[in-house]
Protein backbone atom coordinates (compact mmCIF):
# COMPACT_ATOMS: atom_id res chain seq x y z
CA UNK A 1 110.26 -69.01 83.31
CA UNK A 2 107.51 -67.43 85.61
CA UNK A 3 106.02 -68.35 88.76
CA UNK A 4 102.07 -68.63 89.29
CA UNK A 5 99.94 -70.11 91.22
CA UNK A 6 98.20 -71.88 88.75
CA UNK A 7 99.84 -72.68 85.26
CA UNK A 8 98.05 -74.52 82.42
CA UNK A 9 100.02 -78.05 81.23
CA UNK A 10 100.43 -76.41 78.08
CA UNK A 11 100.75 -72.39 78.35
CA UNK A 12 99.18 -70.76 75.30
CA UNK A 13 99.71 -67.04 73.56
CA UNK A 14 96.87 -65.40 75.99
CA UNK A 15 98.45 -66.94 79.10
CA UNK A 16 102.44 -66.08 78.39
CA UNK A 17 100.93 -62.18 76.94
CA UNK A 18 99.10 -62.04 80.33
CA UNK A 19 102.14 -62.45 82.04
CA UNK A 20 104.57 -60.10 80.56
CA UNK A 21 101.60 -57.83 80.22
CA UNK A 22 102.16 -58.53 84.72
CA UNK A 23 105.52 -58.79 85.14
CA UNK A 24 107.40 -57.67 81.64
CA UNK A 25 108.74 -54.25 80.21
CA UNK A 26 107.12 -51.18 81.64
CA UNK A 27 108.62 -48.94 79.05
CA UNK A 28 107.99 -51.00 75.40
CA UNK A 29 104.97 -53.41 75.35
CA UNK A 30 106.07 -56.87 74.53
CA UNK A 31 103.80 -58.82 72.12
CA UNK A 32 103.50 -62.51 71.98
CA UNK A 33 103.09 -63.83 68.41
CA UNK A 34 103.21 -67.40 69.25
CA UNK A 35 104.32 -70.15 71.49
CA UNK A 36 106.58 -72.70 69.87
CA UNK A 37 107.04 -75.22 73.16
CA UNK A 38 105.48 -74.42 76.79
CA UNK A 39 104.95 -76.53 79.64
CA UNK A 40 104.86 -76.31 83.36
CA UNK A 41 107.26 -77.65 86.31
CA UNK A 42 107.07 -77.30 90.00
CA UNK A 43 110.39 -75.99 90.99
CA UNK A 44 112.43 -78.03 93.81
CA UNK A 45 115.72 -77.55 94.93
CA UNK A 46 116.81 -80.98 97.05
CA UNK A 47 120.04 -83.16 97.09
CA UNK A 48 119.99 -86.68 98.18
CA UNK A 49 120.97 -87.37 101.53
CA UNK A 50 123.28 -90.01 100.50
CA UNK A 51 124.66 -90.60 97.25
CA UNK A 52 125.45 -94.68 98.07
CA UNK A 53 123.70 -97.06 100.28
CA UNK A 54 124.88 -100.58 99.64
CA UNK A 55 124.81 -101.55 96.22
CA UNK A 56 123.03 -98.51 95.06
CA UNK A 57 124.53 -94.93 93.92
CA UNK A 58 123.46 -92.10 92.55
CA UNK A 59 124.29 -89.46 90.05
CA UNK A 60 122.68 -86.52 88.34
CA UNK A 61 119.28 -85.93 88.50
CA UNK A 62 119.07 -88.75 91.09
CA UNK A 63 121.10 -87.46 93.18
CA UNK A 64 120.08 -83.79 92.82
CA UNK A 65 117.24 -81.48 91.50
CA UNK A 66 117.16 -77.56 91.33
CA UNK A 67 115.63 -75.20 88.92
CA UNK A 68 116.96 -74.45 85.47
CA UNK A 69 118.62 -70.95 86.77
CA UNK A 70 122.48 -70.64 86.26
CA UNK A 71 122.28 -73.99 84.07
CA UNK A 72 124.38 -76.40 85.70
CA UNK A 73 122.31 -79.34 86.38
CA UNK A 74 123.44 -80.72 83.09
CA UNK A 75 127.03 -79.38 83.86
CA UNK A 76 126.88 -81.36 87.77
CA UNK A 77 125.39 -84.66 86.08
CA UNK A 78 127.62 -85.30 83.53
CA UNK A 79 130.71 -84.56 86.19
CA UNK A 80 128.71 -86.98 88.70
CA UNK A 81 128.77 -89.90 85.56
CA UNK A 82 132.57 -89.03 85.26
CA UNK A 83 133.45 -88.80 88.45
CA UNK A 84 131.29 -92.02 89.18
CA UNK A 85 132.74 -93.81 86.07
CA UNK A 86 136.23 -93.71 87.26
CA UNK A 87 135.53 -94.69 90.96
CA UNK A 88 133.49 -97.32 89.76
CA UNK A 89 136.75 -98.73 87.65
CA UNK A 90 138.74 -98.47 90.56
CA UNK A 91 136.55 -100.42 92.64
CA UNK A 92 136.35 -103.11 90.46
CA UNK A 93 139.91 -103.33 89.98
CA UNK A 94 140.72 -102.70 93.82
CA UNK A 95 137.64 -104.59 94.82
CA UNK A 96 137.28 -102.02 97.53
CA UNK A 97 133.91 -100.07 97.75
CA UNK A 98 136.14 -96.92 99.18
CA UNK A 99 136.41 -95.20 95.19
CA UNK A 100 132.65 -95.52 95.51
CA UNK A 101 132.26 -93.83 98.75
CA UNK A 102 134.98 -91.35 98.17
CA UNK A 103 132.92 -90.25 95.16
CA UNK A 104 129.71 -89.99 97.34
CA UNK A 105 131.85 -87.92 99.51
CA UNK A 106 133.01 -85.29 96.73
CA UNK A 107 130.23 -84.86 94.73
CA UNK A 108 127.51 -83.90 97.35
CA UNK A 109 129.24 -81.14 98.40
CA UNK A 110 129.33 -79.84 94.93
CA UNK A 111 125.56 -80.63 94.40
CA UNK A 112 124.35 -78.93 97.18
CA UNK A 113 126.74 -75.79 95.95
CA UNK A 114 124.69 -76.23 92.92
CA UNK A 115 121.46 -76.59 94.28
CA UNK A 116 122.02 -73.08 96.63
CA UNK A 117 123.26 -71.38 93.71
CA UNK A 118 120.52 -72.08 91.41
CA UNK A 119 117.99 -71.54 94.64
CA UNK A 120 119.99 -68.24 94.36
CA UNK A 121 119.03 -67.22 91.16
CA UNK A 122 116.21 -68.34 91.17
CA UNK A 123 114.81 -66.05 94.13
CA UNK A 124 116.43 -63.35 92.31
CA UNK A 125 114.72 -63.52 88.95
CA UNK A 126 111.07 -64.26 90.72
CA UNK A 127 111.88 -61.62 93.20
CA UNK A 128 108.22 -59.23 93.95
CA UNK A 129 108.05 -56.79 91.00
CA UNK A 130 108.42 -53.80 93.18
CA UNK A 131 112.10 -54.82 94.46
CA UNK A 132 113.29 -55.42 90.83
CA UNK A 133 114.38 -52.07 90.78
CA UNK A 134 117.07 -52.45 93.48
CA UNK A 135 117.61 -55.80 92.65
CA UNK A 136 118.78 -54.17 89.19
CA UNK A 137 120.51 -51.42 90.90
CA UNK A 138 122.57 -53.65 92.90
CA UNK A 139 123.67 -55.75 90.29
CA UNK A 140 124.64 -53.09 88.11
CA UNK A 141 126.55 -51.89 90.59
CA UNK A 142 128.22 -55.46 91.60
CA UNK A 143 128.72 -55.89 87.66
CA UNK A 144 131.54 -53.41 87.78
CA UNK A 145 133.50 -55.13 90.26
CA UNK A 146 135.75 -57.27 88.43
CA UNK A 147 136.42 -59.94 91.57
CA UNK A 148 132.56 -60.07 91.14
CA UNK A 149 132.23 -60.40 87.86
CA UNK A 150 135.23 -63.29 87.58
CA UNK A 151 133.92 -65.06 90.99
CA UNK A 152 130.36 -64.81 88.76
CA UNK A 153 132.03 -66.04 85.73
CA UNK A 154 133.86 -69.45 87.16
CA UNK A 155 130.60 -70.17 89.06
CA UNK A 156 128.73 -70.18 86.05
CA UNK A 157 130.93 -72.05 83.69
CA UNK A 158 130.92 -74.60 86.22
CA UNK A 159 134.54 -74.52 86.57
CA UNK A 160 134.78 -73.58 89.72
CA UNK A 161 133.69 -77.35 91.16
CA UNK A 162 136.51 -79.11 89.21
């Protein structure tokens, strides 16, 4: 994943070599040989400011969309379809819309934890070139910490919204 200005639909050897030639290894040349799948996507990081109105609700990608850093959005849709699965049940057997808005209620919260994680990570692997170095330094340095590196871990796995 790389940021430019202006990326062709379908990004071929000569444009990904041109980039790491830009932006890759300083130390080891890295050669492209070929390009098996490529395409382009405008990153957005938004979470729908409500998750029912009426008759309506949403889940997963409807209800949220971030870039592809940390890889949850999978993770947060398929816990939105559970989560909205049960309440769904229970309003039909209650015939009470609260499941329904109780799930609204939970699983925003966790999307827009998603969403500013993945924002997140996302600034930090685009970051300028020049700051890379620190950026590297400080996680290095962070890596070592094991509170870090476990607070790191659940937040990844996803485990840390059940």
């Amino acid at each position: 994943m790389a940021t430019v200005e202006e990326a062709p639909e379908h990004p071929d050897v000569a444009f990904v070599q041109r980039l790491l030639d830009a932006r890759g290894p300083v130390k080891e040349r890295v050669v492209v040989e070929e390009v098996v799948w490529g395409s382009r996507f405008r990153v957005h990081h938004r979470v729908a400011d409500a998750y029912r109105s009426g008759r309506v609700v949403l889940a997963g990608d409807a209800a949220h969309v971030h870039s592809p850093a940390g890889g949850q959005g999978m993770n947060a849709g398929l816990q939105d379809a559970a989560a909205l699965g049960e309440a769904l049940g229970q309003a039909l057997r209650s015939g009470s819309a609260a499941p329904l808005d109780a799930y609204a209620a939970a699983r925003r919260p966790v999307a827009e934890q998603v969403v500013a994680f993945a924002g997140r990570l996302t600034a930090l692997a685009t970051m300028n070139r020049r700051l890379r170095p620190l950026r590297n330094l400080a996680l290095r340095c962070l890596a070592v910490l094991p509170p870090f590196r476990r607070k790191l871990a659940w937040r990844l796995s996803g485990l840390v919204y059940r």
